[in-house]
Protein backbone atom coordinates (compact mmCIF):
# COMPACT_ATOMS: atom_id res chain seq x y z
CA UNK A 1 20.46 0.59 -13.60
CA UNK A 2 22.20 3.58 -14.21
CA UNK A 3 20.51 6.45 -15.41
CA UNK A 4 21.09 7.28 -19.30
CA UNK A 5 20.14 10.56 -19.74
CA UNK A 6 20.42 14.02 -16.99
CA UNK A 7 16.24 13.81 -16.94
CA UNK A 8 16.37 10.55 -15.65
CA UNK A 9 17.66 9.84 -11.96
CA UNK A 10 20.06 7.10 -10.89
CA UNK A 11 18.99 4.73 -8.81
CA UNK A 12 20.41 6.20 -5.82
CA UNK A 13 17.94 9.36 -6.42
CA UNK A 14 15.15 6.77 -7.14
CA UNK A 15 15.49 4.31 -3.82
CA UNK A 16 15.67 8.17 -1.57
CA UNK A 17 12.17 8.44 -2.99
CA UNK A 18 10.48 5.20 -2.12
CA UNK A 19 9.86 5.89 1.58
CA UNK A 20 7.62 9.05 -0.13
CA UNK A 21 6.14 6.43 -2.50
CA UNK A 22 5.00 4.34 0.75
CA UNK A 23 3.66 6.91 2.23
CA UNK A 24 1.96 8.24 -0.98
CA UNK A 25 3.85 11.73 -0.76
CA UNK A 26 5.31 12.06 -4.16
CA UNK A 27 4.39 14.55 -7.13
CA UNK A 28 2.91 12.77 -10.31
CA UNK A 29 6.06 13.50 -12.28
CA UNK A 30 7.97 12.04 -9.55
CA UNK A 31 5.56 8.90 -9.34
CA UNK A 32 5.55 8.76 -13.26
CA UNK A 33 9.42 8.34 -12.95
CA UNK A 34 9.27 6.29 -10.23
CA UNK A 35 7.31 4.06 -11.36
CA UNK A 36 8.76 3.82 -14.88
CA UNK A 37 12.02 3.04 -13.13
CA UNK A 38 10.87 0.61 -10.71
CA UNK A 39 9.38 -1.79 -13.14
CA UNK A 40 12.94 -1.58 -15.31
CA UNK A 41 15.09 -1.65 -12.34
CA UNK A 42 15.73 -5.23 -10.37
CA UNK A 43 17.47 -3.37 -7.82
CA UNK A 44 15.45 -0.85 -7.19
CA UNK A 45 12.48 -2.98 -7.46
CA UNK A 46 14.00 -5.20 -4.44
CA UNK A 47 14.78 -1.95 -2.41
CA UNK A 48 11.20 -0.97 -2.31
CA UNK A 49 9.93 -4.29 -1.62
CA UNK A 50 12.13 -4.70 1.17
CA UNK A 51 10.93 -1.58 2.50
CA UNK A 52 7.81 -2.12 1.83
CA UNK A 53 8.13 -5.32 4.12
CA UNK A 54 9.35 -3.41 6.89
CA UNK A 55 7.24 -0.53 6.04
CA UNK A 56 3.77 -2.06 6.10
CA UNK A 57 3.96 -6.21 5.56
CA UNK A 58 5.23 -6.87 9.14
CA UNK A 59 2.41 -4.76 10.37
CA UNK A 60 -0.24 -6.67 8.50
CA UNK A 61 1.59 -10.07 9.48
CA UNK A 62 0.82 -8.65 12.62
CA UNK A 63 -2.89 -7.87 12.26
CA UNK A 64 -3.02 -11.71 11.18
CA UNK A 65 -3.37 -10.62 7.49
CA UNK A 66 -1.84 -12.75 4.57
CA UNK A 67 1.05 -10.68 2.71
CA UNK A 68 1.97 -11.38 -1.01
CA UNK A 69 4.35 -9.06 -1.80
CA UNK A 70 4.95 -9.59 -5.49
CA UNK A 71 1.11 -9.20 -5.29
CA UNK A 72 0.68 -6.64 -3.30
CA UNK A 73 3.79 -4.49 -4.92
CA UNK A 74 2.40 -4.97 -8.57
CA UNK A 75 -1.46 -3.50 -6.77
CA UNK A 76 0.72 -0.75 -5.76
CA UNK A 77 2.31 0.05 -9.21
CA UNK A 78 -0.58 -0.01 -11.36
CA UNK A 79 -2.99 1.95 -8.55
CA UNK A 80 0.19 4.57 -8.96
CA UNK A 81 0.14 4.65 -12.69
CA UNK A 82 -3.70 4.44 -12.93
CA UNK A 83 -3.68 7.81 -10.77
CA UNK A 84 -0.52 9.56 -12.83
CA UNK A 85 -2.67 8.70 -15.82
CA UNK A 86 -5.92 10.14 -14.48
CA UNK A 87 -4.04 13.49 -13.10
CA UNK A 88 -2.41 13.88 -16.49
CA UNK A 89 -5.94 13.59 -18.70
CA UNK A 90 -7.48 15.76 -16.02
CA UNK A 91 -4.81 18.79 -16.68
CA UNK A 92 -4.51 18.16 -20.43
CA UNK A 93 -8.63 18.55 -20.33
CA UNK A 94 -7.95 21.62 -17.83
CA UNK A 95 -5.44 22.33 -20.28
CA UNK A 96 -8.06 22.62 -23.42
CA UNK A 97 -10.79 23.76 -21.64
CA UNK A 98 -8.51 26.84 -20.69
CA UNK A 99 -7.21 27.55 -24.28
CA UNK A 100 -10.76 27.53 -25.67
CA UNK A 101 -11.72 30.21 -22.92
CA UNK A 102 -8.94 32.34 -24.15
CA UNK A 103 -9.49 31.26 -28.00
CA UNK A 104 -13.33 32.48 -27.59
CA UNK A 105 -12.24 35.68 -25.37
CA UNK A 106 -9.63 36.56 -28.30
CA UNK A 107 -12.05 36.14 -31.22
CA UNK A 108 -14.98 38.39 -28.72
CA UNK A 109 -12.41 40.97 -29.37
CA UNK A 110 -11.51 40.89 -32.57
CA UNK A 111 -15.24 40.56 -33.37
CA UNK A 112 -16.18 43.71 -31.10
CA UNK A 113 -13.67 45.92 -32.84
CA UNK A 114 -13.83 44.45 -36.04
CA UNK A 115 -17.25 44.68 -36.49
């Protein structure tokens, strides 16, 4: 998939960020993209599952645990997009709670030298 506009990233830039997505290092716009892209992207979408199967599957395989990885990839996606989409209600709240402080501190003014 190549990318179709300069805010999105090819998927060169997207497969340099999936050792951060394994390891759960990534900003929520970077996840947000990442994420978007992955579940568009066949190749990319192979990329991080074969990393993720050298990453952590061989590990569990080890540990004598059962690995689906179409499972276990798809758990992985929507746990990331669950927490972008939590993040990004808690700053637009942060977001609204902050303009009302400044709304109410504005009209205090106005109000003290008004009146």
């Amino acid at each position: 998939m190549k990318a179709n506009s300069k805010n999105r990233r090819t998927c060169k830039e997207i497969q340099s960020l999936i050792p951060g997505y394994l390891s759960e290092k990534l900003t929520v716009s970077e996840a947000r993209e990442f994420t978007g892209h992955i579940r568009k992207c066949r190749d990319c979408r192979e990329e991080i599952e074969i990393s993720y199967l050298l990453d952590q599957g061989i590990a569990r395989v080890e540990r004598g645990e059962t690995v689906n990885l179409h499972a276990d990839m798809e758990r992985m996606l929507e746990g990331t997009e669950e927490a972008v989409m939590r993040l990004t209600q808690f700053r637009t709240a942060v977001y609204l709670v902050e303009m009302t402080a400044v709304f109410v501190l504005i009209a205090g003014v106005l109000i003290t030298y008004l009146f």
